[in-house]
C-alpha atoms as a PDB file:
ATOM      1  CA  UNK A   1     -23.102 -10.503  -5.540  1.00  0.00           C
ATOM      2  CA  UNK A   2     -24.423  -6.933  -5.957  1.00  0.00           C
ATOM      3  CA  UNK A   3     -24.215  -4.842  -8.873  1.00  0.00           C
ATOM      4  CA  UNK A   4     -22.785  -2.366  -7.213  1.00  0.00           C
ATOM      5  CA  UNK A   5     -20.075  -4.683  -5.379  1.00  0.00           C
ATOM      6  CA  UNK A   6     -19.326  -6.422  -9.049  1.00  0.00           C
ATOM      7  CA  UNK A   7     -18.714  -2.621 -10.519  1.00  0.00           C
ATOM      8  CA  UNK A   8     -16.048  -1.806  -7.240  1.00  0.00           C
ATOM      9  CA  UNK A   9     -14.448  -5.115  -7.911  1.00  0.00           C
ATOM     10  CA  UNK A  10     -13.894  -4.301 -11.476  1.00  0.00           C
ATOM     11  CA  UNK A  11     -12.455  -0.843 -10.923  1.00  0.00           C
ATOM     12  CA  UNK A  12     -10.134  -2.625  -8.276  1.00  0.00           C
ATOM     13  CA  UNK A  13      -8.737  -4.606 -10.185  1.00  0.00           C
ATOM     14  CA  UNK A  14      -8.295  -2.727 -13.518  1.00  0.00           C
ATOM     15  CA  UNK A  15     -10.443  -5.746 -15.433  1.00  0.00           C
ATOM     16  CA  UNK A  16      -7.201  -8.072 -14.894  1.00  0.00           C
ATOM     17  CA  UNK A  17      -8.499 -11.515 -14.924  1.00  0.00           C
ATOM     18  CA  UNK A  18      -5.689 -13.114 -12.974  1.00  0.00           C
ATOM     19  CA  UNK A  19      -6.180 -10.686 -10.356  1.00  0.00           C
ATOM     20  CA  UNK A  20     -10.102 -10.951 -10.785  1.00  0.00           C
ATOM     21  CA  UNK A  21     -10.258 -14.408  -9.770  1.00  0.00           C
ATOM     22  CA  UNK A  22      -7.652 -14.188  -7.153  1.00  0.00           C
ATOM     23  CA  UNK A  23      -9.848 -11.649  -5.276  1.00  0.00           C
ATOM     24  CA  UNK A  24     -13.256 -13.276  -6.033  1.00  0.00           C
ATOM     25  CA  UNK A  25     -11.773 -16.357  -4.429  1.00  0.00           C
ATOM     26  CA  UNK A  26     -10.840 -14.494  -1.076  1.00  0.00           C
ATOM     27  CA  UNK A  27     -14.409 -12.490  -1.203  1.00  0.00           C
ATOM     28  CA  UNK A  28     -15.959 -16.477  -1.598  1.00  0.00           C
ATOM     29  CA  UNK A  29     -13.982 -17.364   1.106  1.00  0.00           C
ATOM     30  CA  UNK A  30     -14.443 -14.488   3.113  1.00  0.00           C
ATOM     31  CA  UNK A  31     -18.486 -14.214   2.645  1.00  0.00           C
ATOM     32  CA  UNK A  32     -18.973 -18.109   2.601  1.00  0.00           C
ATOM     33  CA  UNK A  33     -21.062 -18.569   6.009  1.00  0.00           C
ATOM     34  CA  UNK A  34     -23.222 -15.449   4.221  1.00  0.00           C
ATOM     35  CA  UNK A  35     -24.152 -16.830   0.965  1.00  0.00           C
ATOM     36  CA  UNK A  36     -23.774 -13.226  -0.473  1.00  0.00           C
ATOM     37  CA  UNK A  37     -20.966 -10.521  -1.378  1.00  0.00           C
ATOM     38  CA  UNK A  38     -21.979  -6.697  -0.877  1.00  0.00           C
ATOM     39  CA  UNK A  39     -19.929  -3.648  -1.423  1.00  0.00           C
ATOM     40  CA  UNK A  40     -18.813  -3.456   2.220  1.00  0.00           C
ATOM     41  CA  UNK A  41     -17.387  -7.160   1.783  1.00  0.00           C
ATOM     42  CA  UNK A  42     -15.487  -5.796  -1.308  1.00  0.00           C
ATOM     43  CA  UNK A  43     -14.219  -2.344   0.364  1.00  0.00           C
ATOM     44  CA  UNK A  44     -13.021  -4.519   3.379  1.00  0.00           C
ATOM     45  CA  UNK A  45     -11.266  -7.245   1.442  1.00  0.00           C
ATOM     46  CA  UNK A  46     -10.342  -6.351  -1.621  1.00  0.00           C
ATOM     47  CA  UNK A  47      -6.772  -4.138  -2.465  1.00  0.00           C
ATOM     48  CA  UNK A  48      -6.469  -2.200  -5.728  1.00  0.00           C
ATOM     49  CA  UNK A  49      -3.930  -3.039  -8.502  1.00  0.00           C
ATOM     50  CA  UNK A  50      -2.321   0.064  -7.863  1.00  0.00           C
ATOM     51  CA  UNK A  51      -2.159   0.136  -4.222  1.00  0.00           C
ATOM     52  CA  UNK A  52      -0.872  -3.856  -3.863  1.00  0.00           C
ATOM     53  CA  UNK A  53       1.958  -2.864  -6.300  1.00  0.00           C
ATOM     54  CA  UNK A  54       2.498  -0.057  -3.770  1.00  0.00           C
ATOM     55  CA  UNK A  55       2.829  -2.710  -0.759  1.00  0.00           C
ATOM     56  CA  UNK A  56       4.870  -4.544  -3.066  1.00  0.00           C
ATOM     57  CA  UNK A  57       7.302  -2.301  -3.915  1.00  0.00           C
ATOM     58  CA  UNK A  58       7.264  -0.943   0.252  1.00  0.00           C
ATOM     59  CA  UNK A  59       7.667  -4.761   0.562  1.00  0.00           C
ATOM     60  CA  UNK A  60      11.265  -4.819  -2.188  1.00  0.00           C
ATOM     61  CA  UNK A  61      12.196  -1.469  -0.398  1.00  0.00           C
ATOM     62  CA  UNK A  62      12.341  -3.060   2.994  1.00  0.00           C
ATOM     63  CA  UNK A  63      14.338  -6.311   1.903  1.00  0.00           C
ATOM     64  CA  UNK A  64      16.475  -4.120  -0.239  1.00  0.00           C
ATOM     65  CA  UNK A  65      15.437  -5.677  -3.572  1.00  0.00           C
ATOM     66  CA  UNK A  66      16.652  -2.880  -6.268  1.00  0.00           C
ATOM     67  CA  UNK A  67      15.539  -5.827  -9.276  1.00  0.00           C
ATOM     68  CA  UNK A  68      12.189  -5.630  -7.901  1.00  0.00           C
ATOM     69  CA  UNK A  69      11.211  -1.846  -6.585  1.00  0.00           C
ATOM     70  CA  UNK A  70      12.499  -0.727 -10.240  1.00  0.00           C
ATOM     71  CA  UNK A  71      10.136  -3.237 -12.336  1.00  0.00           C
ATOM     72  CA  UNK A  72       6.926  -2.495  -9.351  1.00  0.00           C
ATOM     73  CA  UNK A  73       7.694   1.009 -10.201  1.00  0.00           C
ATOM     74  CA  UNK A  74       8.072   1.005 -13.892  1.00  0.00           C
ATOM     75  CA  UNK A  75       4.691  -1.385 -13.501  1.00  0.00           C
ATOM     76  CA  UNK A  76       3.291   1.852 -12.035  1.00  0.00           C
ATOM     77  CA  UNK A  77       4.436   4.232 -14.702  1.00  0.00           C
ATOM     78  CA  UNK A  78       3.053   1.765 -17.109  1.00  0.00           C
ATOM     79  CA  UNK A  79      -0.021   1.871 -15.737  1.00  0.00           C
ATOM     80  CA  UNK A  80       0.419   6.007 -16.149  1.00  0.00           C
ATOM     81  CA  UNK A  81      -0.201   5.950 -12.328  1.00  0.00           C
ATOM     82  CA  UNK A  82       1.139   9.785 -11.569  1.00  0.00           C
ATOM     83  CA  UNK A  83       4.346  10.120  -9.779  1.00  0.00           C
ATOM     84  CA  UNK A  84       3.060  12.842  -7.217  1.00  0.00           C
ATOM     85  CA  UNK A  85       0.038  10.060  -6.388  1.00  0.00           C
ATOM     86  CA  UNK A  86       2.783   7.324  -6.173  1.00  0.00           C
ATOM     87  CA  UNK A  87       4.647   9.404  -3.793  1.00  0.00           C
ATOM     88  CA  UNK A  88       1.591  10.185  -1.947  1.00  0.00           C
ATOM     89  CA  UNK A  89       0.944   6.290  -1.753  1.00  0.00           C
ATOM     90  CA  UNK A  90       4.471   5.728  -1.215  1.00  0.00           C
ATOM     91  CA  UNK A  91       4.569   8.473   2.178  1.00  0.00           C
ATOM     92  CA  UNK A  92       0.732   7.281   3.430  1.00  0.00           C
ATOM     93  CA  UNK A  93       2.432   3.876   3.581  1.00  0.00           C
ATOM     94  CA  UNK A  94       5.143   4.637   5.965  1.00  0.00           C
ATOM     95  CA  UNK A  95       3.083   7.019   7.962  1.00  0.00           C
ATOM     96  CA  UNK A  96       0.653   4.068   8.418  1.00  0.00           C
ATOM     97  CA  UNK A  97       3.616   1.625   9.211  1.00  0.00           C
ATOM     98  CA  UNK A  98       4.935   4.363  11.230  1.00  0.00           C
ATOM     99  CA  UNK A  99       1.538   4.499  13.536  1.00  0.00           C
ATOM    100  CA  UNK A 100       1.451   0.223  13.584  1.00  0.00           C
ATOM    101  CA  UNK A 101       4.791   0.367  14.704  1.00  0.00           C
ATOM    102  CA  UNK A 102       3.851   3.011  18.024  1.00  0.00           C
ATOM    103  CA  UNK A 103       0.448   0.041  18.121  1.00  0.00           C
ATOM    104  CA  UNK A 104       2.809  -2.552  18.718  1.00  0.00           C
ATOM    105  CA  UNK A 105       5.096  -1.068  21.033  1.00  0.00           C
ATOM    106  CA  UNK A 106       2.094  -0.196  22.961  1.00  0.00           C
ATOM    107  CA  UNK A 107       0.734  -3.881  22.621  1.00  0.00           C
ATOM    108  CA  UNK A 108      -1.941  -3.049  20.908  1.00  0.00           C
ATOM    109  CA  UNK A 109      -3.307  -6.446  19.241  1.00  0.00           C
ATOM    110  CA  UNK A 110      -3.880  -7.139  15.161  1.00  0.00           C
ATOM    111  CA  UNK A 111      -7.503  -6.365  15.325  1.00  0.00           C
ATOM    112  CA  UNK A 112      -7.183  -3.008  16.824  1.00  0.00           C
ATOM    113  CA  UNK A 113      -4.833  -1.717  15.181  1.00  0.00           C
ATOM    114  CA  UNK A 114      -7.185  -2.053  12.230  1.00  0.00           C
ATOM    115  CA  UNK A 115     -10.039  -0.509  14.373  1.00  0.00           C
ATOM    116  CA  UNK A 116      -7.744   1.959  15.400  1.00  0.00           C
ATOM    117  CA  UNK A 117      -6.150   3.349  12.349  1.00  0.00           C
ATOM    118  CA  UNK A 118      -9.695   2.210  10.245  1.00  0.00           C
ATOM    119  CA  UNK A 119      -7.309   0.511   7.460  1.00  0.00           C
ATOM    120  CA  UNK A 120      -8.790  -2.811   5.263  1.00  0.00           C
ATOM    121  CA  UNK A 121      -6.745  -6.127   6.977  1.00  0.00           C
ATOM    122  CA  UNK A 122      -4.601  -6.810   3.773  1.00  0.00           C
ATOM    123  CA  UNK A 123      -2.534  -3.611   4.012  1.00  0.00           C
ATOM    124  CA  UNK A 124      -2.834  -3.880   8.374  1.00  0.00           C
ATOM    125  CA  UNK A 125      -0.616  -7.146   7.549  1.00  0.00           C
ATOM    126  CA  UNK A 126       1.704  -5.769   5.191  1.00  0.00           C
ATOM    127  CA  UNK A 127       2.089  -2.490   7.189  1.00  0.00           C
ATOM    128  CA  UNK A 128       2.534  -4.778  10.458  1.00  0.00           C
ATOM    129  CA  UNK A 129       5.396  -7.289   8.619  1.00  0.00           C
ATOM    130  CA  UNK A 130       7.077  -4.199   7.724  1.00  0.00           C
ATOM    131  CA  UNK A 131       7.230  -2.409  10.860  1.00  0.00           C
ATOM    132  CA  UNK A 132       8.633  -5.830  12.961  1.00  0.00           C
ATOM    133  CA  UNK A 133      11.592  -4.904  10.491  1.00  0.00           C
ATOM    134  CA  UNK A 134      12.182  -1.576  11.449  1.00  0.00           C
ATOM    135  CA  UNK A 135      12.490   0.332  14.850  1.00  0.00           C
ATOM    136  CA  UNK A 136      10.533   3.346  15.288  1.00  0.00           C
ATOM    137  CA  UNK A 137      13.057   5.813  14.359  1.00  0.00           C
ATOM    138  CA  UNK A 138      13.952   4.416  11.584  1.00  0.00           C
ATOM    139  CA  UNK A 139      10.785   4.084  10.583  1.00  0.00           C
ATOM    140  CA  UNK A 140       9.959   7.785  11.579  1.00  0.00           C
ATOM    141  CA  UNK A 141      13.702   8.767   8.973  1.00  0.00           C
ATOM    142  CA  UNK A 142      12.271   7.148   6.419  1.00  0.00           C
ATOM    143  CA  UNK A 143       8.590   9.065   6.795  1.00  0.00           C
ATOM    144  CA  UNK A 144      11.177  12.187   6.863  1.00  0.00           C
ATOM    145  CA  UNK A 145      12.783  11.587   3.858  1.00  0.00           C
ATOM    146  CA  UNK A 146       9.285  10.894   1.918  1.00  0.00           C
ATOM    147  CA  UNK A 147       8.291  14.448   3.201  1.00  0.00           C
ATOM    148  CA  UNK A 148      11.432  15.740   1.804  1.00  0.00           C
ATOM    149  CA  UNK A 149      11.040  14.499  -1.236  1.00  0.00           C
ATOM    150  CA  UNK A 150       7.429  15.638  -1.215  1.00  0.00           C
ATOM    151  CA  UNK A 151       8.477  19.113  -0.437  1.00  0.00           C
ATOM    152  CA  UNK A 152      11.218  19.773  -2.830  1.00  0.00           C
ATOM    153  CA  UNK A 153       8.110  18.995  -5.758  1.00  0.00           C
ATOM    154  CA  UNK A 154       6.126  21.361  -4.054  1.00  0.00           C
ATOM    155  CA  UNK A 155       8.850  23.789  -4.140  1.00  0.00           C
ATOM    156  CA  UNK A 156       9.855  23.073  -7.543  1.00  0.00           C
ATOM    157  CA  UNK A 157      13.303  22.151  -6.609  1.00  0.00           C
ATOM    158  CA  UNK A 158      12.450  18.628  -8.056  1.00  0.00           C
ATOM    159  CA  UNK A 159      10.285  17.420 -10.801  1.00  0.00           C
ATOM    160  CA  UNK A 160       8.228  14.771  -9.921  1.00  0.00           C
ATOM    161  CA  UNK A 161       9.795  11.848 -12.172  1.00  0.00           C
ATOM    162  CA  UNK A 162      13.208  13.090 -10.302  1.00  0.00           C
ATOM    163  CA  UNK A 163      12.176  13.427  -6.387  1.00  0.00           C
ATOM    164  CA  UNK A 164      10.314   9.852  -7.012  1.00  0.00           C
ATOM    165  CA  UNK A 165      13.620   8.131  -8.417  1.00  0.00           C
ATOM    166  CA  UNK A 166      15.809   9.993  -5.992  1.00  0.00           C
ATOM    167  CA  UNK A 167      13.474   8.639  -3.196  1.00  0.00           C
ATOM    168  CA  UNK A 168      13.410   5.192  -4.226  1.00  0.00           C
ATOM    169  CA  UNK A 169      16.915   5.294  -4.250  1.00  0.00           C
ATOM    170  CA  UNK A 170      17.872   6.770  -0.995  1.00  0.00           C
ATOM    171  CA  UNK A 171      15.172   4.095   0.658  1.00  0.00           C
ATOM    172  CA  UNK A 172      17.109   1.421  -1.100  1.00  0.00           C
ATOM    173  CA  UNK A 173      20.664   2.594   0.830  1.00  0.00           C
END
């Protein structure tokens, strides 16, 4: 494995050893006809701490799981992740499942999706499961509301703390 590729890993995964081994397993698996891991094999594969307790908590959001989008989220403030940058995470994820939703209902296929909207395959399958829940304008009232939400910061109408919690909980109706 390259240096370089062991240092990306590391920062990935915030030096967690569970979540080390989970993803060294999938780069083995995914690199085993190669013999070697590089950095692109690590960029392609691999999902950061922060970004899979994103999909999670998109994930709790969708089934309606209160329990479980409050602990992801206070996970995230834990983590001092900044509210404006889990907002930002929080609205790039529903565009994305926004534009996999139009994908599918033009029949475009799993892999080009991926090619099309240049996303790693982890979050293509998490954006894909969530948008076979949701029609597109739902979907597209949802991306609305995250705009709101990222507006009325912007605009000082919310603090950030406040327009996150309010979002989370309007998603959750």
């Amino acid at each position: 494995m390259e240096t370089v590729a062991v240092r990306l890993l590391l920062e990935s995964v915030n030096q967690d050893m569970n979540n080390i081994s989970n993803e060294v397993d999938k780069l083995i698996i995914y690199c085993k006809d190669r013999g070697a891991i590089i950095t692109a094999d690590v960029e392609k594969m691999c999902v950061s701490q922060v970004e899979g307790k994103i999909l999670e908590m998109i994930d709790a959001l969708s089934a309606k799981d209160g329990r479980r989008v409050m602990a992801l989220y206070e996970d995230l403030v834990y983590l001092k992740h900044p509210y404006r940058v889990m907002l930002a995470n929080v609205i790039s994820n529903y565009r994305r499942t926004l534009k996999v939703r139009m994908c599918m209902d033009e029949g475009k296929s799993f892999v080009d999706i991926v090619s099309i909207l240049e996303i790693k395959e982890y979050p293509a399958k998490k954006n894909m499961g969530l948008a076979k829940k949701y029609d597109y304008n739902r979907l597209k009232e949802y991306v609305e509301r995250c705009n709101l939400a990222d507006t009325q910061i912007k605009t000082y109408v919310m603090n950030e703390k406040m327009a996150m919690d309010m979002l989370l909980t309007d998603l959750l109706k």
